[in-house]
PDB file of N, CA and C in Angstrom:
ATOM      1  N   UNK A   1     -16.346 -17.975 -35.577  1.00  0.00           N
ATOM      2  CA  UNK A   1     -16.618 -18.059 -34.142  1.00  0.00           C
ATOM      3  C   UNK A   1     -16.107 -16.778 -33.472  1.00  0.00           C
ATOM      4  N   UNK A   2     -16.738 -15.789 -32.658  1.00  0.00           N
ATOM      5  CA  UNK A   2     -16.716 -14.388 -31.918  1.00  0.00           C
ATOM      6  C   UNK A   2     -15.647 -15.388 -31.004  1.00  0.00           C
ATOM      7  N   UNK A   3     -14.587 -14.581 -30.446  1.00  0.00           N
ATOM      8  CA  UNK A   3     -13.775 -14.454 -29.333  1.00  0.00           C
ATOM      9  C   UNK A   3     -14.326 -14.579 -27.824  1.00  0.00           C
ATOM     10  N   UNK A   4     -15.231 -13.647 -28.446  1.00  0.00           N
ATOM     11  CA  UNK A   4     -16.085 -13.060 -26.857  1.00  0.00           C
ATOM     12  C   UNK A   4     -17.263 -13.693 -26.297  1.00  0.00           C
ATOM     13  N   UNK A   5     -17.300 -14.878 -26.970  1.00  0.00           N
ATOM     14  CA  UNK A   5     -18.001 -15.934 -26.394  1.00  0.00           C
ATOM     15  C   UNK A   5     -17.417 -17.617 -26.184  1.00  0.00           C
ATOM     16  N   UNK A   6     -15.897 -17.372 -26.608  1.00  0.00           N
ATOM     17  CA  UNK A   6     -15.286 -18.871 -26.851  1.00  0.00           C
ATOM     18  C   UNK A   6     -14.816 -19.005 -25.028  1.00  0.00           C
ATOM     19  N   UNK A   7     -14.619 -20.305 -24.638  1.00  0.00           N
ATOM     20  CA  UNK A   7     -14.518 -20.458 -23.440  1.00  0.00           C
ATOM     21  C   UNK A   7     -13.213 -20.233 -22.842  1.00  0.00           C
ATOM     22  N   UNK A   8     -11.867 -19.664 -23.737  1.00  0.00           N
ATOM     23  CA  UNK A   8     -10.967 -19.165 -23.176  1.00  0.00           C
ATOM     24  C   UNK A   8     -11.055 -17.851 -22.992  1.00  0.00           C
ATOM     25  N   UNK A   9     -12.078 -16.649 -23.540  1.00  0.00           N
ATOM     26  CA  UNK A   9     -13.115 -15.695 -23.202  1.00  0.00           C
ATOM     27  C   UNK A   9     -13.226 -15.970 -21.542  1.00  0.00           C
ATOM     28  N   UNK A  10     -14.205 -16.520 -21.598  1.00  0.00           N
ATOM     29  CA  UNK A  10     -15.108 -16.693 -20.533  1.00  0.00           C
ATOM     30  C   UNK A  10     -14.616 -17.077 -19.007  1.00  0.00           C
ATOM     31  N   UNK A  11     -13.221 -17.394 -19.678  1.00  0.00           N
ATOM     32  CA  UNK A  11     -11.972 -18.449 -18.600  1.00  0.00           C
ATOM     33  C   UNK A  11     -10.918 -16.972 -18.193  1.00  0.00           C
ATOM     34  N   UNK A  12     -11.086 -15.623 -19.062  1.00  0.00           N
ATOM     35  CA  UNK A  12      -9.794 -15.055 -18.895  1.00  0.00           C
ATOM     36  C   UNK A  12     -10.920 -13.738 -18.257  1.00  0.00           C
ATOM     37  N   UNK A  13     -12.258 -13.742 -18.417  1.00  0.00           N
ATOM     38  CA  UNK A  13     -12.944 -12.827 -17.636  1.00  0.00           C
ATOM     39  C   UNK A  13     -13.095 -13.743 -15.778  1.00  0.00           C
ATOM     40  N   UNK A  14     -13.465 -14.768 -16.242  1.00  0.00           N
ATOM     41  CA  UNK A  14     -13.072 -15.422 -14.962  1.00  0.00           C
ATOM     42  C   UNK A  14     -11.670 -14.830 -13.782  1.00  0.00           C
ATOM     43  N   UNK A  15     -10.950 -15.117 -14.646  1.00  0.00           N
ATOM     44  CA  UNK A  15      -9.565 -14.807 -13.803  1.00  0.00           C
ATOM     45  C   UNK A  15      -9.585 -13.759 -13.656  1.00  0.00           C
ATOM     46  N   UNK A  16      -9.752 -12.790 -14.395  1.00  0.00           N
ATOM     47  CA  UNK A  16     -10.138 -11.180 -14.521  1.00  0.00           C
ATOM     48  C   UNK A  16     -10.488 -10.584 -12.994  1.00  0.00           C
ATOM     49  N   UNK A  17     -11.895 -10.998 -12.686  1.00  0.00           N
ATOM     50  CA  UNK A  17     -12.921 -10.910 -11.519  1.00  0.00           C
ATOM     51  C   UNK A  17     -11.953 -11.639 -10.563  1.00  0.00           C
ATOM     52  N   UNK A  18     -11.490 -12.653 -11.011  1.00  0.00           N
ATOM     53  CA  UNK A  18     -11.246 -13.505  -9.189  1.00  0.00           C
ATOM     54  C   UNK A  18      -9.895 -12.678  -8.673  1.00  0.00           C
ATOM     55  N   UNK A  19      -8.906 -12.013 -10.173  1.00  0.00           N
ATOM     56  CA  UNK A  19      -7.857 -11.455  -9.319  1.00  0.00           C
ATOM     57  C   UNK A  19      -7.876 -10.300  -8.796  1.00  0.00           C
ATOM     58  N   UNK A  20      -9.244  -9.452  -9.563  1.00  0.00           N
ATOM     59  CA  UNK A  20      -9.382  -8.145  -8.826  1.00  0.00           C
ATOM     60  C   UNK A  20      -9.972  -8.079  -7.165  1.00  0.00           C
ATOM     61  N   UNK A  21     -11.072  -9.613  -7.242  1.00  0.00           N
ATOM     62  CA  UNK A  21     -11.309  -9.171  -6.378  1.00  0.00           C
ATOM     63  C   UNK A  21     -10.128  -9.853  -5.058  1.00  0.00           C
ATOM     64  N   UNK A  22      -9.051 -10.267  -5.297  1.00  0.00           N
ATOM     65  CA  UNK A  22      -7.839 -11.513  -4.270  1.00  0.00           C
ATOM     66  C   UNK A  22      -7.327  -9.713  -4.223  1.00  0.00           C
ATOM     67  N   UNK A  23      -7.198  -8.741  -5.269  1.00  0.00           N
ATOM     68  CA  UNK A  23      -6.533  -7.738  -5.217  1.00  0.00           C
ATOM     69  C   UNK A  23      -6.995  -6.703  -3.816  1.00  0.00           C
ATOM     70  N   UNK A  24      -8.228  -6.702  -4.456  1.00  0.00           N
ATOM     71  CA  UNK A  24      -9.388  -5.597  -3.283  1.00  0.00           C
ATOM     72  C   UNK A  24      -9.106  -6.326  -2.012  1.00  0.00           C
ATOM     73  N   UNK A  25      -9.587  -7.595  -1.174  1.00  0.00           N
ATOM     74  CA  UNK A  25      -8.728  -8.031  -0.286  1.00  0.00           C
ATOM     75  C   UNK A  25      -7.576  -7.952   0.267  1.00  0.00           C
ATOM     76  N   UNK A  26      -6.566  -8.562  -0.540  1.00  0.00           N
ATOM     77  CA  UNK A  26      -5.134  -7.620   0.245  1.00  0.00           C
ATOM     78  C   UNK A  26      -5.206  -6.383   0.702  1.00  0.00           C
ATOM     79  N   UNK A  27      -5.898  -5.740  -0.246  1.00  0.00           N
ATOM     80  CA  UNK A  27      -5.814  -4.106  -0.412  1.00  0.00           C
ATOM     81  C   UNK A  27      -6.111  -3.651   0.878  1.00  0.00           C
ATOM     82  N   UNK A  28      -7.751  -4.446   1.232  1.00  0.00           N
ATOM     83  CA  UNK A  28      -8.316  -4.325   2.650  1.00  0.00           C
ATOM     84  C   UNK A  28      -7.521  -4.539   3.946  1.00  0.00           C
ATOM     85  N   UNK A  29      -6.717  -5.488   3.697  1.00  0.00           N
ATOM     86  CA  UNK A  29      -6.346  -6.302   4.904  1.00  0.00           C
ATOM     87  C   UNK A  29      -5.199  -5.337   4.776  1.00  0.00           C
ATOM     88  N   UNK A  30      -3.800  -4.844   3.700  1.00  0.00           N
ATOM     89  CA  UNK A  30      -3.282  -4.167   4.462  1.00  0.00           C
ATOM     90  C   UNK A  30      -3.214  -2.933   4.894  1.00  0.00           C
ATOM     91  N   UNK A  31      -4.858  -1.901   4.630  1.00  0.00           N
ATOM     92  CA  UNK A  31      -4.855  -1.067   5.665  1.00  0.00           C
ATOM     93  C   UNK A  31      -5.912  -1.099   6.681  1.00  0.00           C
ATOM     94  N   UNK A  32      -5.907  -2.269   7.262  1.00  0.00           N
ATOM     95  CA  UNK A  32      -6.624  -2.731   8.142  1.00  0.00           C
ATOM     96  C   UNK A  32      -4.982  -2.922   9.052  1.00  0.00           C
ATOM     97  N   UNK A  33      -3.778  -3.280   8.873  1.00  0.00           N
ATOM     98  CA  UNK A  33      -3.235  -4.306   9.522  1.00  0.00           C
ATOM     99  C   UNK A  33      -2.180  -2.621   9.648  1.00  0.00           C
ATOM    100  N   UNK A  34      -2.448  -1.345   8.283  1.00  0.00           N
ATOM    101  CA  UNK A  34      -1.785  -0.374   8.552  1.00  0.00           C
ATOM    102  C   UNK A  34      -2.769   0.515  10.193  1.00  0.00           C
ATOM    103  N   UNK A  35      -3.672   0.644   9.830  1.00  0.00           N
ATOM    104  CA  UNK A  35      -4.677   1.264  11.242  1.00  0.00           C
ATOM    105  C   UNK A  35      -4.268   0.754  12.472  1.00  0.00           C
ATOM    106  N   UNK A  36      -4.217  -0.612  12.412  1.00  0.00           N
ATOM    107  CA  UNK A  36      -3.870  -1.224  13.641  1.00  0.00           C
ATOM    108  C   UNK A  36      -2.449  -1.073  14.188  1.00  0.00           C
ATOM    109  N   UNK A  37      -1.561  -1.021  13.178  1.00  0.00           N
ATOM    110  CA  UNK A  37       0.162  -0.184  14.025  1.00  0.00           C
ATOM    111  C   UNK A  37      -0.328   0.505  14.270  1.00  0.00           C
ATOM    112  N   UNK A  38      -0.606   1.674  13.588  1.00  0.00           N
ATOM    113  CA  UNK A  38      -0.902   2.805  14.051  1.00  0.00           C
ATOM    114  C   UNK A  38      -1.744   3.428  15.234  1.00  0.00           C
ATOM    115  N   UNK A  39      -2.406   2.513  15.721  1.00  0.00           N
ATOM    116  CA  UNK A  39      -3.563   2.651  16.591  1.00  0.00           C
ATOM    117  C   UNK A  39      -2.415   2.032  18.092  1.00  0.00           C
ATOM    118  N   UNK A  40      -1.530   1.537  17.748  1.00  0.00           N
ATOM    119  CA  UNK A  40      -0.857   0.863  18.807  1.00  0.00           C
ATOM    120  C   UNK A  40       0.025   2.302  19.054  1.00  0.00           C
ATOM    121  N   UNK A  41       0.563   2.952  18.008  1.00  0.00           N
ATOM    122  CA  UNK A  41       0.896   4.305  18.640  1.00  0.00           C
ATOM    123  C   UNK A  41       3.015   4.332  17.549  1.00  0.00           C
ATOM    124  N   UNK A  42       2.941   2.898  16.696  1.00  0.00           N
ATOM    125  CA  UNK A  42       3.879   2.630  15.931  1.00  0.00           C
ATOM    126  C   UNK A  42       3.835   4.015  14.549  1.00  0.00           C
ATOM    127  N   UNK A  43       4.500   4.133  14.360  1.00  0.00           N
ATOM    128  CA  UNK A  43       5.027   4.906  12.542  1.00  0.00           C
ATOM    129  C   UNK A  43       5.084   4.457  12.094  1.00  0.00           C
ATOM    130  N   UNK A  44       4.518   4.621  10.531  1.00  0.00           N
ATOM    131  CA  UNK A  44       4.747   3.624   9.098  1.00  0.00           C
ATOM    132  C   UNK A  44       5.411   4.522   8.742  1.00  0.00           C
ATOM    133  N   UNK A  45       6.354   3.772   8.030  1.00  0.00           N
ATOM    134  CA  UNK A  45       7.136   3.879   6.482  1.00  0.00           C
ATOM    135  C   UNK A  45       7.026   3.967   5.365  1.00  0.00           C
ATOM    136  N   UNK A  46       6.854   4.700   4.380  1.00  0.00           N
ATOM    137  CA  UNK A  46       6.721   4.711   2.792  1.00  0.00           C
ATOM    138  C   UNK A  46       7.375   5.093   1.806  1.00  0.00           C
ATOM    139  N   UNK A  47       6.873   4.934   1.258  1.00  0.00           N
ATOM    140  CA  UNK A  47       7.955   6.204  -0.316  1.00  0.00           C
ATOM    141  C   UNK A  47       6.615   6.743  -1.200  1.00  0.00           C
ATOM    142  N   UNK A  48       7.009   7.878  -1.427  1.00  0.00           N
ATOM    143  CA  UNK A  48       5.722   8.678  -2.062  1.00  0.00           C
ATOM    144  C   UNK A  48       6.570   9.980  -2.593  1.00  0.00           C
ATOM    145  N   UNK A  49       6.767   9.819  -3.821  1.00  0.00           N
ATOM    146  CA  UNK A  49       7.172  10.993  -5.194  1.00  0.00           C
ATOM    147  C   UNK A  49       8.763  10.809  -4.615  1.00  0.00           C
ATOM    148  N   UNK A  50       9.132   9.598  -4.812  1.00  0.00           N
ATOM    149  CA  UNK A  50      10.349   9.463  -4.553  1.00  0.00           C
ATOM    150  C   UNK A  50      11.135   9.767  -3.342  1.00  0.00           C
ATOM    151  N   UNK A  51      10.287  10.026  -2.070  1.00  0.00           N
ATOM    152  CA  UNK A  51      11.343  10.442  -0.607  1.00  0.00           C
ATOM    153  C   UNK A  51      10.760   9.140   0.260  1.00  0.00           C
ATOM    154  N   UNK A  52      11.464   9.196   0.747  1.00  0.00           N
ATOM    155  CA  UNK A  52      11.154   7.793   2.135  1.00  0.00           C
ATOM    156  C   UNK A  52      10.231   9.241   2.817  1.00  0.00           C
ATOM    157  N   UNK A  53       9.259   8.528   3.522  1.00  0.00           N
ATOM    158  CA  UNK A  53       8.329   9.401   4.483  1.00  0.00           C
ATOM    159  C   UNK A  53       7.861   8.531   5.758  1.00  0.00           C
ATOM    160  N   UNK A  54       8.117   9.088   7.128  1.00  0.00           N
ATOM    161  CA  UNK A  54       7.718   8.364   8.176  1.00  0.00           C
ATOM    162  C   UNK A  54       6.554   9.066   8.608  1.00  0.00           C
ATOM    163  N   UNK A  55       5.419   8.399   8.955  1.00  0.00           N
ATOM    164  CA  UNK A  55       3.929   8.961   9.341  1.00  0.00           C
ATOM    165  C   UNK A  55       3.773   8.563  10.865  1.00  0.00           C
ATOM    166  N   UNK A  56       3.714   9.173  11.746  1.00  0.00           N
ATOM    167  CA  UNK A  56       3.606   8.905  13.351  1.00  0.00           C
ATOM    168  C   UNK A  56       1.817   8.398  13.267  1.00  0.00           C
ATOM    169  N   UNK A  57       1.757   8.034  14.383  1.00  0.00           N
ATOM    170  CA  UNK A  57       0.614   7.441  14.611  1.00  0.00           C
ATOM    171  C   UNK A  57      -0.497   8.786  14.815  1.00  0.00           C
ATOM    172  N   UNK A  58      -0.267  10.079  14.771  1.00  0.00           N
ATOM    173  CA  UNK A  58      -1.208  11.166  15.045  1.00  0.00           C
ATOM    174  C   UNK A  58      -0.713  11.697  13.264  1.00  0.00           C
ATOM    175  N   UNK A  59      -0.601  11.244  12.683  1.00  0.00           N
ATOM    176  CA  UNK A  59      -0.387  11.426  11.330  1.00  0.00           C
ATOM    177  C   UNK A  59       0.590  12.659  10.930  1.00  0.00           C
ATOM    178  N   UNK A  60       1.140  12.961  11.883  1.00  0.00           N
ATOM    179  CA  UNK A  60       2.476  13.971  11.342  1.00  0.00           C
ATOM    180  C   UNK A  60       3.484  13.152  10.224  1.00  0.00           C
ATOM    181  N   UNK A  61       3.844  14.135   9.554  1.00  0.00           N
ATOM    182  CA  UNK A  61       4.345  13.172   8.233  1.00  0.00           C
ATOM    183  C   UNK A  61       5.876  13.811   7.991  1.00  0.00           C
ATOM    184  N   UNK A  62       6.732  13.242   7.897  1.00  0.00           N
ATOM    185  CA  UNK A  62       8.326  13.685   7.731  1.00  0.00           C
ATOM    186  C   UNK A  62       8.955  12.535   6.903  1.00  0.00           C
ATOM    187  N   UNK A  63       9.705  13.737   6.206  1.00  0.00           N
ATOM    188  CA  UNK A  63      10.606  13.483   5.354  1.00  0.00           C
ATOM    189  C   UNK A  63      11.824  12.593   5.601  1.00  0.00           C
ATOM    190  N   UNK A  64      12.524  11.835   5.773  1.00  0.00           N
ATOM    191  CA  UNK A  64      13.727  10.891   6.252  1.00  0.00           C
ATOM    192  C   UNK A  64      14.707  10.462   5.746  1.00  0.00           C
ATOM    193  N   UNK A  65      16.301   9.970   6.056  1.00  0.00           N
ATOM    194  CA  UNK A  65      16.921   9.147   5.272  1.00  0.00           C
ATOM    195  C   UNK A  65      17.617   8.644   6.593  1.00  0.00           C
ATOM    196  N   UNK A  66      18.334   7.426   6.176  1.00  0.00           N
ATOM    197  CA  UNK A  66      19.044   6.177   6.932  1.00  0.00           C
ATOM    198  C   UNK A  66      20.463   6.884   6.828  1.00  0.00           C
ATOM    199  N   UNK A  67      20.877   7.355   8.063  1.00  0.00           N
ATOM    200  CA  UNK A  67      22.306   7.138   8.024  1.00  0.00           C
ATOM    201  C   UNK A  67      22.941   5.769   8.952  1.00  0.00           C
ATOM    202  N   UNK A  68      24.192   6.082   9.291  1.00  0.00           N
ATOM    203  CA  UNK A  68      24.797   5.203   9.974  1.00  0.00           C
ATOM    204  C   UNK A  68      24.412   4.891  11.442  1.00  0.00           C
ATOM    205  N   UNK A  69      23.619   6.364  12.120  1.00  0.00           N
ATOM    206  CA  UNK A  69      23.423   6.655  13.278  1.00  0.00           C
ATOM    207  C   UNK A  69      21.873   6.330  13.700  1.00  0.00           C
ATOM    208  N   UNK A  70      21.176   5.686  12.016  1.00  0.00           N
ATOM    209  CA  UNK A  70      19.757   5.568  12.232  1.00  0.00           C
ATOM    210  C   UNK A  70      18.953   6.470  11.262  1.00  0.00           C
ATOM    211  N   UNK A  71      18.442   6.937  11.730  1.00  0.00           N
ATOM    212  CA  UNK A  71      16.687   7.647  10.827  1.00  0.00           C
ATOM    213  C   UNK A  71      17.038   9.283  11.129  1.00  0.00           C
ATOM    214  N   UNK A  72      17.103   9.737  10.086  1.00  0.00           N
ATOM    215  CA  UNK A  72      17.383  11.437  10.208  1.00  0.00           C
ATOM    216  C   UNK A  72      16.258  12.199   9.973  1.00  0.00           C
ATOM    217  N   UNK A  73      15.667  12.783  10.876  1.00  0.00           N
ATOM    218  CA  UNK A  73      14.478  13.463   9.933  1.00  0.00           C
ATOM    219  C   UNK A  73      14.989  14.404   8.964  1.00  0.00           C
ATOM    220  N   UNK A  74      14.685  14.716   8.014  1.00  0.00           N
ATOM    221  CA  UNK A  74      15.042  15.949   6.805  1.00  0.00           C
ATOM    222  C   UNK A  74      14.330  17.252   7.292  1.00  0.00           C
ATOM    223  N   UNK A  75      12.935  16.636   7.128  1.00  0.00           N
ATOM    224  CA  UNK A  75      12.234  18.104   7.343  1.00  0.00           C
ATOM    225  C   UNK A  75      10.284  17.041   7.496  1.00  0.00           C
ATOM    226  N   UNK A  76       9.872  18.517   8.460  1.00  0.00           N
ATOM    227  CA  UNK A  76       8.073  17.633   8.496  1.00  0.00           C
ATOM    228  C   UNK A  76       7.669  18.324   6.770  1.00  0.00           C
ATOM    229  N   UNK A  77       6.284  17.352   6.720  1.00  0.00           N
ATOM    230  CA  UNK A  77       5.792  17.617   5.400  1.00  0.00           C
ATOM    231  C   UNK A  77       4.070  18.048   5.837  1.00  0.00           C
ATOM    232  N   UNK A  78       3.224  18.691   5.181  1.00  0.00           N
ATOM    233  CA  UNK A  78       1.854  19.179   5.604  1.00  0.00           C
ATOM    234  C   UNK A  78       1.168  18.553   5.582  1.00  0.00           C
TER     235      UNK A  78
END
């Protein structure tokens, strides 16, 4: 009996499809829900090649760390 036609096959391509596509959704919704801070005029937060990075709502992008006093900028990034 082929693998690739037995119904735990057919059950694990199933799940396959339904989680990529539950994946693509989130995916949508959270930069749908990122546009919309941003459109309100808020900064997101990230990490990208290891630095925290704050992105203003006109997309200027800086470098950051948390001290005691709050949010330090380091330096802008291009």
């Amino acid at each position: 009996m082929s693998h690739e036609n037995s119904p735990m096959s057919n059950s694990n391509r199933s799940w396959t499809k339904w989680a990529t596509l539950i994946e693509a959704n989130a995916q949508a919704g959270v930069q749908q829900e990122i546009t919309e801070h941003k459109a309100k005029g808020n900064p997101i937060f990230y990490e990208e090649d290891n630095k925290l990075i704050m992105e203003t709502s006109l997309g200027q992008r800086f470098e950051y760390k948390y001290t005691n006093q709050g949010i330090e900028i380091l330096n802008q990034l291009e």
